[in-house]
PDB file of N, CA and C in Angstrom:
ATOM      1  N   UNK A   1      20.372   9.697  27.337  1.00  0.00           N
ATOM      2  CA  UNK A   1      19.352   8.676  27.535  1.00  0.00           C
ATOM      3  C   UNK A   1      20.024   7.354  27.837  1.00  0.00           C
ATOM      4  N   UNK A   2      19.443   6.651  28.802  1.00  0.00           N
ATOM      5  CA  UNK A   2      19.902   5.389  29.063  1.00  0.00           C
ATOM      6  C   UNK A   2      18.897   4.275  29.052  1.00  0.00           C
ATOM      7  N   UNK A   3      19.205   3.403  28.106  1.00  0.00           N
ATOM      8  CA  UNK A   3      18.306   1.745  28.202  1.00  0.00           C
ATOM      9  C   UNK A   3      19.106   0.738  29.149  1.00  0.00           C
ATOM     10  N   UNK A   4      18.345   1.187  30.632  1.00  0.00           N
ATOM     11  CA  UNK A   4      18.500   0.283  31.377  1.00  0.00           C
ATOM     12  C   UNK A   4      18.824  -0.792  31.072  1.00  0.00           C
ATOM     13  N   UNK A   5      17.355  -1.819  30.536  1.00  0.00           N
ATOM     14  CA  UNK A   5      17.362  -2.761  30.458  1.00  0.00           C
ATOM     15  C   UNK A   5      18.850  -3.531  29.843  1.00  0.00           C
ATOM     16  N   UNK A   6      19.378  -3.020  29.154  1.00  0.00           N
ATOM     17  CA  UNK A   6      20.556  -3.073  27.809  1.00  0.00           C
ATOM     18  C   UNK A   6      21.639  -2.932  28.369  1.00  0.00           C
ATOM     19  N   UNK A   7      21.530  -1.537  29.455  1.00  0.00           N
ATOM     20  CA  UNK A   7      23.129  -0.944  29.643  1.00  0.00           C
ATOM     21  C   UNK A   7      23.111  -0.046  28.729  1.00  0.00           C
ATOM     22  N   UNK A   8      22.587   0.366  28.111  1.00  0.00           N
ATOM     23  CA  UNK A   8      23.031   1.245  26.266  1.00  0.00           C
ATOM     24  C   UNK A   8      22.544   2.663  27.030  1.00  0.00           C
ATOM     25  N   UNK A   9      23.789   3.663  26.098  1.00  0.00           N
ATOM     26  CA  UNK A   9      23.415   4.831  25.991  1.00  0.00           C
ATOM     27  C   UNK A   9      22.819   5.153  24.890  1.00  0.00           C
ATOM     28  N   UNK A  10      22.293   5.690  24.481  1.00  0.00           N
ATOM     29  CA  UNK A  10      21.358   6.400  22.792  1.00  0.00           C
ATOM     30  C   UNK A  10      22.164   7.722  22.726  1.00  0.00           C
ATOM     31  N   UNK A  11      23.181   8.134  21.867  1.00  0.00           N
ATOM     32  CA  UNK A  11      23.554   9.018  21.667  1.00  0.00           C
ATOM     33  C   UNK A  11      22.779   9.837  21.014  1.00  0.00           C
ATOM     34  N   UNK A  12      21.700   9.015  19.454  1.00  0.00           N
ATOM     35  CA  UNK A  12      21.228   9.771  18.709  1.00  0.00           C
ATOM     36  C   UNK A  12      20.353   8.594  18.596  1.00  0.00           C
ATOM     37  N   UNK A  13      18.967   9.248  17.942  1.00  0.00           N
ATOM     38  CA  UNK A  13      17.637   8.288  17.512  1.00  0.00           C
ATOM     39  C   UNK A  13      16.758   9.276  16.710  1.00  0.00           C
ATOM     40  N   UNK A  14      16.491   8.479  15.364  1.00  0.00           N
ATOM     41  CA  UNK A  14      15.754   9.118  14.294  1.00  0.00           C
ATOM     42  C   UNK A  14      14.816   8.013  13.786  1.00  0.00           C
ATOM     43  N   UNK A  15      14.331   8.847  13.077  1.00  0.00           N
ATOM     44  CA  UNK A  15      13.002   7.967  12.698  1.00  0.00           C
ATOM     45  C   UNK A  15      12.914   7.811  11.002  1.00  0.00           C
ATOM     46  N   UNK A  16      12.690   7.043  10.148  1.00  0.00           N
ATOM     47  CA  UNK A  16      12.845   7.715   8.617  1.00  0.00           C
ATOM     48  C   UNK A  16      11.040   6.884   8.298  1.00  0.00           C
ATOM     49  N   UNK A  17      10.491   7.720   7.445  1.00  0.00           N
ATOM     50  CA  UNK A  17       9.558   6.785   6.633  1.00  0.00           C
ATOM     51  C   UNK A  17       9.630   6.635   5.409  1.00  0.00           C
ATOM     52  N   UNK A  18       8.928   5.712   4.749  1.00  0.00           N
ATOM     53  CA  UNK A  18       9.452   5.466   2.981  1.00  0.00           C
ATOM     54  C   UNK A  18       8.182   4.480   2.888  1.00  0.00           C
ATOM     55  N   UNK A  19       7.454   4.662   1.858  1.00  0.00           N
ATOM     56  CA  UNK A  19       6.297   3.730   1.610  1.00  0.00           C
ATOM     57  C   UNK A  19       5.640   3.475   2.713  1.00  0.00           C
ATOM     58  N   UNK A  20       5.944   2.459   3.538  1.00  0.00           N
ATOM     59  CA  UNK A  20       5.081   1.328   4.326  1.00  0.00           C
ATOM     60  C   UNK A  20       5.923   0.991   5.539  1.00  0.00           C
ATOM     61  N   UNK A  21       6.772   1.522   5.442  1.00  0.00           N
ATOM     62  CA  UNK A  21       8.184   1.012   6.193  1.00  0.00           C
ATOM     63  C   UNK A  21       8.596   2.139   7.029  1.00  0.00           C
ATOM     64  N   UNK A  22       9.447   1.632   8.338  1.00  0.00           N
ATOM     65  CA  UNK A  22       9.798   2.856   9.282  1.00  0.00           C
ATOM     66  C   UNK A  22      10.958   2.136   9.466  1.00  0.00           C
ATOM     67  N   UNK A  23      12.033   3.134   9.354  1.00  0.00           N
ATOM     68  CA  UNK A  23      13.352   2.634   9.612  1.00  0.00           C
ATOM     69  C   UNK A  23      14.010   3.594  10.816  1.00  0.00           C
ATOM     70  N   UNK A  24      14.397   2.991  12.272  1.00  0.00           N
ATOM     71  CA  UNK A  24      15.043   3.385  13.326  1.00  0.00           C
ATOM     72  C   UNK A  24      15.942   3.328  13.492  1.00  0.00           C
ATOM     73  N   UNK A  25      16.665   4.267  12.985  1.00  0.00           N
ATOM     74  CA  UNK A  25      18.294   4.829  13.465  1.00  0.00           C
ATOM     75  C   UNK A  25      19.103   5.048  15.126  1.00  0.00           C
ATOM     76  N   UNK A  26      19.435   4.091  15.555  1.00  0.00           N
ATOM     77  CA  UNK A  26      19.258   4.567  16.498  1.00  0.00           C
ATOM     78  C   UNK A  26      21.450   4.370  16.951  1.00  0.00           C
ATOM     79  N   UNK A  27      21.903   5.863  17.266  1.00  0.00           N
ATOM     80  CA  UNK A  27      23.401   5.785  17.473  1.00  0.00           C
ATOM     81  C   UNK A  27      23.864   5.276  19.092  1.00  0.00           C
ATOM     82  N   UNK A  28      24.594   4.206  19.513  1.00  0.00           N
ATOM     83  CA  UNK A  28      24.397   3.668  20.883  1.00  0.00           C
ATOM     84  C   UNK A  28      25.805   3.489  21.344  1.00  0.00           C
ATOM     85  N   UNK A  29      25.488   3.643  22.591  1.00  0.00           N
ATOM     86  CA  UNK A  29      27.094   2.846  23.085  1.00  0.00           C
ATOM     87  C   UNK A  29      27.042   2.435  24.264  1.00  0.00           C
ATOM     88  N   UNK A  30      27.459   1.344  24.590  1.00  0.00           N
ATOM     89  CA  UNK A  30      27.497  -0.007  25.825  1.00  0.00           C
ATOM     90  C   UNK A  30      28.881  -0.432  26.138  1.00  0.00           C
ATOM     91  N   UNK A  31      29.274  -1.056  27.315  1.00  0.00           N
ATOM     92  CA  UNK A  31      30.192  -1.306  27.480  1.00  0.00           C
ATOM     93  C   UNK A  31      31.226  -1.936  26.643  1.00  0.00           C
ATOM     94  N   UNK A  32      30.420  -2.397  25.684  1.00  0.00           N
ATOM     95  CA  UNK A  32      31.929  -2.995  24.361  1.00  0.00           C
ATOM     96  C   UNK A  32      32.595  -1.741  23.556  1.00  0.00           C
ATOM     97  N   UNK A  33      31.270  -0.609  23.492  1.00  0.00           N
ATOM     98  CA  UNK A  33      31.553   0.546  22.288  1.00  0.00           C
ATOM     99  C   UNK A  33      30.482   1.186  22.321  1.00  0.00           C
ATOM    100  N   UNK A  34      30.625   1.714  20.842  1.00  0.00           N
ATOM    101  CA  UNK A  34      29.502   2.456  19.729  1.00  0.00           C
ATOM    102  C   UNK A  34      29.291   1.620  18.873  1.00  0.00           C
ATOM    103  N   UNK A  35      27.972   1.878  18.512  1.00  0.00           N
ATOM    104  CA  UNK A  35      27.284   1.240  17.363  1.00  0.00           C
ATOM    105  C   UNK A  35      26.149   1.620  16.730  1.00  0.00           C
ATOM    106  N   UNK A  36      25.600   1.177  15.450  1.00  0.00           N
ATOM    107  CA  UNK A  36      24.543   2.044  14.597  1.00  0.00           C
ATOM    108  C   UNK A  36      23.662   0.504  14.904  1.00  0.00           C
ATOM    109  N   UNK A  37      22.289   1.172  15.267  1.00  0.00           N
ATOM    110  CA  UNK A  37      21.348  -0.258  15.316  1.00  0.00           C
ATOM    111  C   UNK A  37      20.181   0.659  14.362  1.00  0.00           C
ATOM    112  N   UNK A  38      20.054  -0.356  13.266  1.00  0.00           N
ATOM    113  CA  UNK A  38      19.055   0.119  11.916  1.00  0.00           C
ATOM    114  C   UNK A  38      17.899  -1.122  12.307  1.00  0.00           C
ATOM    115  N   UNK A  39      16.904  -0.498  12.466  1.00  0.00           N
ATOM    116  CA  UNK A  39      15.640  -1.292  12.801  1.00  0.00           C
ATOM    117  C   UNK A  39      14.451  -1.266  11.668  1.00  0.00           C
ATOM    118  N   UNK A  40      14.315  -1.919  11.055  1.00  0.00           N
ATOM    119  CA  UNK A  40      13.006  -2.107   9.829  1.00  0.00           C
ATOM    120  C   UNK A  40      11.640  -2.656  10.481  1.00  0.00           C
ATOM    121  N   UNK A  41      10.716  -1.677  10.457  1.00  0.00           N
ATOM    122  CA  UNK A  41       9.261  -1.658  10.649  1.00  0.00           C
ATOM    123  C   UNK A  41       8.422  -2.057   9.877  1.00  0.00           C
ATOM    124  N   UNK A  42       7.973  -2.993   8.798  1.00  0.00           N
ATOM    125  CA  UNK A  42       6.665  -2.780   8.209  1.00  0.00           C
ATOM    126  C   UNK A  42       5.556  -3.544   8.706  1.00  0.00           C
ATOM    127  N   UNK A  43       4.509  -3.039   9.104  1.00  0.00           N
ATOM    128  CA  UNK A  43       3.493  -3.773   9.615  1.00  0.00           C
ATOM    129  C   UNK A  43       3.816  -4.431  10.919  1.00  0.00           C
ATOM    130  N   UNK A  44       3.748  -5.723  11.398  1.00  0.00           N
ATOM    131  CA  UNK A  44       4.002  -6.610  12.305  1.00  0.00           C
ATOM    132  C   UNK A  44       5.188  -7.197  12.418  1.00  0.00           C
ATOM    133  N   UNK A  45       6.130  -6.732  11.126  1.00  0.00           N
ATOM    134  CA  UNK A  45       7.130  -7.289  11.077  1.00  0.00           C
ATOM    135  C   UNK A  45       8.410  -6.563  11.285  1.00  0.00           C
ATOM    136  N   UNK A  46       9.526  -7.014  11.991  1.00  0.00           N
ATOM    137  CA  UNK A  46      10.666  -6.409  12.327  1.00  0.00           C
ATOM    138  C   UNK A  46      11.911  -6.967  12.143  1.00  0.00           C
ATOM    139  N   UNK A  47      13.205  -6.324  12.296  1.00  0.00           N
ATOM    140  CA  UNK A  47      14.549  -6.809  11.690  1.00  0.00           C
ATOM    141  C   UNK A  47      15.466  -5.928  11.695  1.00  0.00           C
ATOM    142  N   UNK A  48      16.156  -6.128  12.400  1.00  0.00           N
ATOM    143  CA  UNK A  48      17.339  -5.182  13.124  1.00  0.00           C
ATOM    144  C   UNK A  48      19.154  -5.621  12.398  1.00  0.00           C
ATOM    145  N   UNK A  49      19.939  -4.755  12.184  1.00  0.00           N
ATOM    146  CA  UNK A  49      20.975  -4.910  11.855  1.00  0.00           C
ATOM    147  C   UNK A  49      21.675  -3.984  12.800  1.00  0.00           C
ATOM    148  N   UNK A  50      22.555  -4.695  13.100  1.00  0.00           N
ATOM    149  CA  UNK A  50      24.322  -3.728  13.974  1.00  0.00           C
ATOM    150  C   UNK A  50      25.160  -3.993  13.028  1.00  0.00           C
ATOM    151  N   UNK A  51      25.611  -2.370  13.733  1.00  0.00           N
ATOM    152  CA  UNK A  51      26.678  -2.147  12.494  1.00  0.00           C
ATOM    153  C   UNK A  51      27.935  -1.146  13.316  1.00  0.00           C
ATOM    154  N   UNK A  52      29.146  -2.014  13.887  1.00  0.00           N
ATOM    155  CA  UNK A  52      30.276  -1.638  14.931  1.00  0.00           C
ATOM    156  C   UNK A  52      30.571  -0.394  14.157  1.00  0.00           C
ATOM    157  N   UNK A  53      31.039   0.466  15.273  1.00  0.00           N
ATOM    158  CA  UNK A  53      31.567   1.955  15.212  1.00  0.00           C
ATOM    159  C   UNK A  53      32.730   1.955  14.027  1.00  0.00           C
ATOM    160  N   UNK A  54      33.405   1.212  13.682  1.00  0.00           N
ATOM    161  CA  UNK A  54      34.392   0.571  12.454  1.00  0.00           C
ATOM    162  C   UNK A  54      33.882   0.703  11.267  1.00  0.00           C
ATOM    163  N   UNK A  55      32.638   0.376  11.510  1.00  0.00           N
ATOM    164  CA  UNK A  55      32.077   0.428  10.042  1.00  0.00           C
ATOM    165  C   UNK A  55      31.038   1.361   9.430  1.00  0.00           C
ATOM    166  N   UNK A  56      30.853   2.551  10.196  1.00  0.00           N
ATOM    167  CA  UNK A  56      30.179   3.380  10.345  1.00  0.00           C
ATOM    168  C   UNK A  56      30.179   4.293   9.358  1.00  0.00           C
ATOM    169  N   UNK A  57      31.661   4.511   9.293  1.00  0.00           N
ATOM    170  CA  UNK A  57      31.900   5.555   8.349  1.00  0.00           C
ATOM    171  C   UNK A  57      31.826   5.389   6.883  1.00  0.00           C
ATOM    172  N   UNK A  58      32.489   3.691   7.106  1.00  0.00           N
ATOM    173  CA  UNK A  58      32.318   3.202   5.189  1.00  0.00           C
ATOM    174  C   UNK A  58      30.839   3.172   4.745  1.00  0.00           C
ATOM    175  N   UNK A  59      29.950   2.666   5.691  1.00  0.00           N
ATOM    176  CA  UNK A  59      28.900   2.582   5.499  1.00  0.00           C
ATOM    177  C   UNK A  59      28.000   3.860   4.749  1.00  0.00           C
ATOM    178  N   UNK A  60      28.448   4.810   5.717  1.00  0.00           N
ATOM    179  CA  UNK A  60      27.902   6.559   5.313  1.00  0.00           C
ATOM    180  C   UNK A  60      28.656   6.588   4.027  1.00  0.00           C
ATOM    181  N   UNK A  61      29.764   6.265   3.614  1.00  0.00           N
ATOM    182  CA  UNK A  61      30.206   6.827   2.265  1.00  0.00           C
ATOM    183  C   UNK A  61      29.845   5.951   1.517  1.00  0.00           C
ATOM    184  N   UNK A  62      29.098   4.577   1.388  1.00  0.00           N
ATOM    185  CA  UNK A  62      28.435   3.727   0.523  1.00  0.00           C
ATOM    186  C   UNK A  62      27.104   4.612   0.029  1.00  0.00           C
ATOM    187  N   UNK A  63      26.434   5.029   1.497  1.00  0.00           N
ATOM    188  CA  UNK A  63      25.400   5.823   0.691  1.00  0.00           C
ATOM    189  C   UNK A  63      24.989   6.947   0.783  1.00  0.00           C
ATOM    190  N   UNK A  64      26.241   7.676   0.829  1.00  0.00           N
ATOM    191  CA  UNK A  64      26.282   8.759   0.115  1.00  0.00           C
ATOM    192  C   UNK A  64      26.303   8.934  -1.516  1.00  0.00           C
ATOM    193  N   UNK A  65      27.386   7.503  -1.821  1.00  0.00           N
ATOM    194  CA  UNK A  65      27.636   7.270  -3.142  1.00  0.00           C
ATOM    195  C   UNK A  65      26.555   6.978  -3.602  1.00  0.00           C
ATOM    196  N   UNK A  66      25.822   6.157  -2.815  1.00  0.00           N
ATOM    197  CA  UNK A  66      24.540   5.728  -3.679  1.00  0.00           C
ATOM    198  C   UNK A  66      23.567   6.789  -4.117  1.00  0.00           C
ATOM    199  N   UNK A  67      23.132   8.262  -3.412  1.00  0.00           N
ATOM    200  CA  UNK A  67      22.528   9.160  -3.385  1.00  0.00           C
ATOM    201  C   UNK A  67      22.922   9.664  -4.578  1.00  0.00           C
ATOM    202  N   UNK A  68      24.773  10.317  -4.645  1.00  0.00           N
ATOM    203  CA  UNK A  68      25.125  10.707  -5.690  1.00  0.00           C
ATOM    204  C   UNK A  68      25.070  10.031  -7.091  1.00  0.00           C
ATOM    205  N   UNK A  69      25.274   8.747  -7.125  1.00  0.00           N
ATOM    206  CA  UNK A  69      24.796   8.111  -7.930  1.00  0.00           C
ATOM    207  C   UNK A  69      23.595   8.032  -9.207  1.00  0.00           C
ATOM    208  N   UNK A  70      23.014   8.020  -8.316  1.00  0.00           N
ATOM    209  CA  UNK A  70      21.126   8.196  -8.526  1.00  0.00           C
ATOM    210  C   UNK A  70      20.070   8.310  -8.144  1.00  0.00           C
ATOM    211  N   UNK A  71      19.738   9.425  -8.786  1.00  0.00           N
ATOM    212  CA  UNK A  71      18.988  10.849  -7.794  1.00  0.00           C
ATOM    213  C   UNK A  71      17.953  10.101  -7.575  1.00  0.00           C
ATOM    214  N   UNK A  72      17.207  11.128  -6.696  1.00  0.00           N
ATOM    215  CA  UNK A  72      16.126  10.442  -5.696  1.00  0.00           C
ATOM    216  C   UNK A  72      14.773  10.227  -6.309  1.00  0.00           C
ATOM    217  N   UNK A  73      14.590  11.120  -7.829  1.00  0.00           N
ATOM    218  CA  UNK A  73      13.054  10.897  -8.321  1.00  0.00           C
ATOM    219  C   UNK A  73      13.677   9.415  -9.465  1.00  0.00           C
ATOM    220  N   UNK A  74      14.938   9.054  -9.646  1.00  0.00           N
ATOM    221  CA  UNK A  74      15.264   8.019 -10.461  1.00  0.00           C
ATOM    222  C   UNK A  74      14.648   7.053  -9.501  1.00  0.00           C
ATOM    223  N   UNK A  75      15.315   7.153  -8.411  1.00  0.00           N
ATOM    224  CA  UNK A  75      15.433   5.930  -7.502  1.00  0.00           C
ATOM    225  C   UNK A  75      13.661   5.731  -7.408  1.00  0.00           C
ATOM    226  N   UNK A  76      13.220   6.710  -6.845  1.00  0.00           N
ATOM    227  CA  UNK A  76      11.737   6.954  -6.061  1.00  0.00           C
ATOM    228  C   UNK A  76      10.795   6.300  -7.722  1.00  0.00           C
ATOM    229  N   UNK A  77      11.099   6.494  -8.920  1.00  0.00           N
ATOM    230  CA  UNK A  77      10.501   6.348 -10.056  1.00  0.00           C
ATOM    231  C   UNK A  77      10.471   4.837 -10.161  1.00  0.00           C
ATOM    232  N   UNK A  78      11.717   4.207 -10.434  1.00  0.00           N
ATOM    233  CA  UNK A  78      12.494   2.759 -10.836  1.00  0.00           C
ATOM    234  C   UNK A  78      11.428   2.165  -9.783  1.00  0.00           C
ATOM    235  N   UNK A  79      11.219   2.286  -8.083  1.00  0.00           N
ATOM    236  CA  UNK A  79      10.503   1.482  -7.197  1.00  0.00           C
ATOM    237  C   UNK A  79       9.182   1.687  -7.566  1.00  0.00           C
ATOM    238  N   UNK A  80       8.978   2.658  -7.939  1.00  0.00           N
ATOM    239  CA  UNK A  80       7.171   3.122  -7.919  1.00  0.00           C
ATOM    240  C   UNK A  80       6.937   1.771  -8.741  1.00  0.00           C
ATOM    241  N   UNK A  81       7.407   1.334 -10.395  1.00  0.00           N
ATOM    242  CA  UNK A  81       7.449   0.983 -11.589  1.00  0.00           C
ATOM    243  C   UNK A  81       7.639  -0.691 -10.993  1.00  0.00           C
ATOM    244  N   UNK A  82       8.009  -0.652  -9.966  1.00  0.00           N
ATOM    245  CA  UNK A  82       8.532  -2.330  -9.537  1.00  0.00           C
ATOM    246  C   UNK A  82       7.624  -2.556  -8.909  1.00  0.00           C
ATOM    247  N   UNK A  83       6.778  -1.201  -7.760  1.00  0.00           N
ATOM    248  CA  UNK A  83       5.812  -1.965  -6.817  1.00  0.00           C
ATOM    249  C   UNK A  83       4.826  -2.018  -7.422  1.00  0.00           C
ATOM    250  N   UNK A  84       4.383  -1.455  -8.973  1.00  0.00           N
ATOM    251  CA  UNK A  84       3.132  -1.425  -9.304  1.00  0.00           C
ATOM    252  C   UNK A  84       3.446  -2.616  -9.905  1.00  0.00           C
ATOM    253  N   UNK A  85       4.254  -3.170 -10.531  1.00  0.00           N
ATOM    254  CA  UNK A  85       4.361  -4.415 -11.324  1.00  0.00           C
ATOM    255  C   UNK A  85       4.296  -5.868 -10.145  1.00  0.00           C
ATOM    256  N   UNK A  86       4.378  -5.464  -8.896  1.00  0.00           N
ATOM    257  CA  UNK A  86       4.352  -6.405  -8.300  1.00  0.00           C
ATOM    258  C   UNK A  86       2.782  -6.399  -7.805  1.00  0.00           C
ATOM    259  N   UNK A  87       2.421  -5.432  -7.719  1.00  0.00           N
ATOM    260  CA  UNK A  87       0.894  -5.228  -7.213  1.00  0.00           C
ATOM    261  C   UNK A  87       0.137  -5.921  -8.315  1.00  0.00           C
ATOM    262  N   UNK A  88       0.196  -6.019  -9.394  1.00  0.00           N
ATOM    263  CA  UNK A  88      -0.288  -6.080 -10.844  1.00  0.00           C
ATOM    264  C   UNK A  88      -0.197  -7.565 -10.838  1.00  0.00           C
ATOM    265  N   UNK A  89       0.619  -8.222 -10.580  1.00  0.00           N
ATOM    266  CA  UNK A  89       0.861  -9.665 -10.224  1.00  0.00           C
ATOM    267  C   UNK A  89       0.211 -10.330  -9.127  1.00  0.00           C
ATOM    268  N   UNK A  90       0.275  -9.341  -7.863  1.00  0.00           N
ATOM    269  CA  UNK A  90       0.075  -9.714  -6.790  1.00  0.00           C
ATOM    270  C   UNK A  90      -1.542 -10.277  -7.028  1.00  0.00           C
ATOM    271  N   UNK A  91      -2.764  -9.052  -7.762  1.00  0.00           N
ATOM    272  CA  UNK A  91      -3.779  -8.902  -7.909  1.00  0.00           C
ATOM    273  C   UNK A  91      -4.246  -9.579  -8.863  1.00  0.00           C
ATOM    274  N   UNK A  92      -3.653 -10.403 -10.116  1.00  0.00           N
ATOM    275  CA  UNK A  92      -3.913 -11.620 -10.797  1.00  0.00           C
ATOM    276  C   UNK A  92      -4.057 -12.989 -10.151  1.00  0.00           C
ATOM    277  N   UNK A  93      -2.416 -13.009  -9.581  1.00  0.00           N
ATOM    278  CA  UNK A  93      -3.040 -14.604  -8.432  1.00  0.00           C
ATOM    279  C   UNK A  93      -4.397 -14.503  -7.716  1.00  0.00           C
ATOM    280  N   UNK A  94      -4.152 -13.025  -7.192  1.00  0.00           N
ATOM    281  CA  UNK A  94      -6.041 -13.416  -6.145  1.00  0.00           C
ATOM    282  C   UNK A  94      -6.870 -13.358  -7.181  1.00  0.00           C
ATOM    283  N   UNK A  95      -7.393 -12.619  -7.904  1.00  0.00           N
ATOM    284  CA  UNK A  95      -8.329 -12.743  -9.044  1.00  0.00           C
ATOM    285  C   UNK A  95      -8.331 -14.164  -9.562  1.00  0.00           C
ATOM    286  N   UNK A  96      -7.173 -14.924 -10.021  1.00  0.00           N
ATOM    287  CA  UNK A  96      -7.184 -16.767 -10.006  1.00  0.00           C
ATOM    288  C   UNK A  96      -7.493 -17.294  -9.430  1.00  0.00           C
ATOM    289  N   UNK A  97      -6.698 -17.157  -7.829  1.00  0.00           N
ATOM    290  CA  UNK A  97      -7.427 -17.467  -6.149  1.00  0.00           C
ATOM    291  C   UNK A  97      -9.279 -17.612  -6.166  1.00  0.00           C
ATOM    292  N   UNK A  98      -9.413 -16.368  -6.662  1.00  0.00           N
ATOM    293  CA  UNK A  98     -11.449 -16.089  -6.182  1.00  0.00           C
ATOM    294  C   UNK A  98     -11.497 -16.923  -7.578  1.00  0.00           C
ATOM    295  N   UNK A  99     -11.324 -16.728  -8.517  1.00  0.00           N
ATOM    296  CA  UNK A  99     -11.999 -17.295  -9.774  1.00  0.00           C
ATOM    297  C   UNK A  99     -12.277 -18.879  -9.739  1.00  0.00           C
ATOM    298  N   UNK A 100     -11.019 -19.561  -8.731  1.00  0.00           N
ATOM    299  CA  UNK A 100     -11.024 -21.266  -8.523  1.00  0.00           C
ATOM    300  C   UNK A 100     -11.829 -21.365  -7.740  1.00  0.00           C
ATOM    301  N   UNK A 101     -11.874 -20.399  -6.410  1.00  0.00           N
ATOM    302  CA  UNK A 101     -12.577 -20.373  -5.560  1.00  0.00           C
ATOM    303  C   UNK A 101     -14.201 -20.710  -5.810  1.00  0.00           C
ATOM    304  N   UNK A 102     -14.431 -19.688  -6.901  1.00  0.00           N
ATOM    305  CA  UNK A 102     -15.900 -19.457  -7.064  1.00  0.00           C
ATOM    306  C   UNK A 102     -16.015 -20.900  -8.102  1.00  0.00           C
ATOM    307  N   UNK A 103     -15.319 -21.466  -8.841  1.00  0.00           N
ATOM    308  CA  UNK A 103     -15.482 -22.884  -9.522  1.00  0.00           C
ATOM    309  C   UNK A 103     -15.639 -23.821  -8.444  1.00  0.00           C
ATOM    310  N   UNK A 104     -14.829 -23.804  -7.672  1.00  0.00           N
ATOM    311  CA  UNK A 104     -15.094 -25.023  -6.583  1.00  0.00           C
ATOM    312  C   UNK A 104     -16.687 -24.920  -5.843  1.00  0.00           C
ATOM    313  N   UNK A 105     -16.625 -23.812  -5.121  1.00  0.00           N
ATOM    314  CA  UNK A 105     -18.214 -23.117  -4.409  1.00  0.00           C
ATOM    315  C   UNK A 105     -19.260 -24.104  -5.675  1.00  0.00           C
ATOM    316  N   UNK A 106     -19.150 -23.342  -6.949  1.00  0.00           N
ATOM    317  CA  UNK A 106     -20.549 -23.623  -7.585  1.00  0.00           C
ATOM    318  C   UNK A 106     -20.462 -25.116  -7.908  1.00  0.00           C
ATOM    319  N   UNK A 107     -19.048 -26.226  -7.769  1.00  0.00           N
ATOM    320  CA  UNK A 107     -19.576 -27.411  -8.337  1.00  0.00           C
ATOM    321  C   UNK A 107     -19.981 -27.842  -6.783  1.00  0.00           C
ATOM    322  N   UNK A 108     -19.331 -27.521  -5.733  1.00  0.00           N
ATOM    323  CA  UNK A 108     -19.967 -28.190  -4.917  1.00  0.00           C
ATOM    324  C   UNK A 108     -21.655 -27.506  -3.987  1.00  0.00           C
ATOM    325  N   UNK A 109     -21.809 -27.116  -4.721  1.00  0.00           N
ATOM    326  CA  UNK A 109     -23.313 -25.957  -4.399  1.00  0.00           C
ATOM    327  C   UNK A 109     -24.102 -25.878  -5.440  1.00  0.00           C
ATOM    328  N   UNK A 110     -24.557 -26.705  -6.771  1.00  0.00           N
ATOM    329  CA  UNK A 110     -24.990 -26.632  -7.928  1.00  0.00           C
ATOM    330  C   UNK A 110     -25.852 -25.674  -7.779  1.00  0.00           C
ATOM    331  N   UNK A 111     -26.502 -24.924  -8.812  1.00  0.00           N
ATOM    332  CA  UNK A 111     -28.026 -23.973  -8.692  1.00  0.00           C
ATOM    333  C   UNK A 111     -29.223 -24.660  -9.389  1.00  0.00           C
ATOM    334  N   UNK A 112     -29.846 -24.974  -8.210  1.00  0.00           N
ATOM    335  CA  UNK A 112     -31.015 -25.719  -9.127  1.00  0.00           C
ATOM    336  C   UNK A 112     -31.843 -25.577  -9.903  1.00  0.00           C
ATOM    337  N   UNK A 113     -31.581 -25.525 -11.061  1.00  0.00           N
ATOM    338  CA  UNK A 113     -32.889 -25.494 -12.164  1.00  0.00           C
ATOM    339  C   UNK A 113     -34.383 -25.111 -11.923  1.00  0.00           C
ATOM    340  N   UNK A 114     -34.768 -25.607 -10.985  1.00  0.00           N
ATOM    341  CA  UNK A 114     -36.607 -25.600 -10.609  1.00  0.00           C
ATOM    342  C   UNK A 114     -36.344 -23.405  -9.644  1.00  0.00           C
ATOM    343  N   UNK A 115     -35.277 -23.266  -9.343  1.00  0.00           N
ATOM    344  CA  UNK A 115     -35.242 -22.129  -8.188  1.00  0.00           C
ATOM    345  C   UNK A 115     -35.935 -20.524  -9.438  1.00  0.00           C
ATOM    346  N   UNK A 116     -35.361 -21.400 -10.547  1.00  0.00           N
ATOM    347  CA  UNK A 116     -35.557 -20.039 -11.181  1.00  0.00           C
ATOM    348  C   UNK A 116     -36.758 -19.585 -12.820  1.00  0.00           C
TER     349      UNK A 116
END
């Protein structure tokens, strides 16, 4: 495969999903070299890292280590436990958010006495 636009060959291109997020693997090489381009998807938002053919390999044995390290229902458990605690937070500020909200609305909207 060739990206014209770029000059780049795509040796290899994968796709990973995880929560909310899509991460693009994609293995390349252009007239300087090879290189790993890791692309982060969530929503509207994007963010790309290169990573030279040099560093490819340390990289793979960082997380490999990390895998061996700590297994995947630790890992997959520890995040579940962080995103619910952040959700849990997240969903107090707005509940504060609407609660000021609805204080401001009723002083500036009084309910009139005679309506009811």
């Amino acid at each position: 495969m060739n990206d014209s636009s770029r000059n780049e060959d795509v040796l290899l291109n994968e796709k990973v999903h995880a929560f909310n997020k899509f991460f693009y693997v994609d293995y390349k090489e252009n007239q300087r070299g090879r290189f790993l381009k890791i692309t982060e998807k969530e929503g509207r938002f994007r963010s790309t890292i290169i990573i030279p053919e040099e560093a490819v390999d340390d990289m793979a044995k960082l997380l490999s280590k990390i895998s061996e390290k700590f297994s995947p229902a630790e890992r997959t458990a520890d995040r579940r436990e962080e995103f619910e605690a952040q959700r849990q937070e997240f969903e107090s500020r707005r509940a504060a958010r609407e609660e000021a909200n609805n204080y401001d609305n009723a002083a500036d909207n009084p309910i009139e006495s005679d309506k009811f």
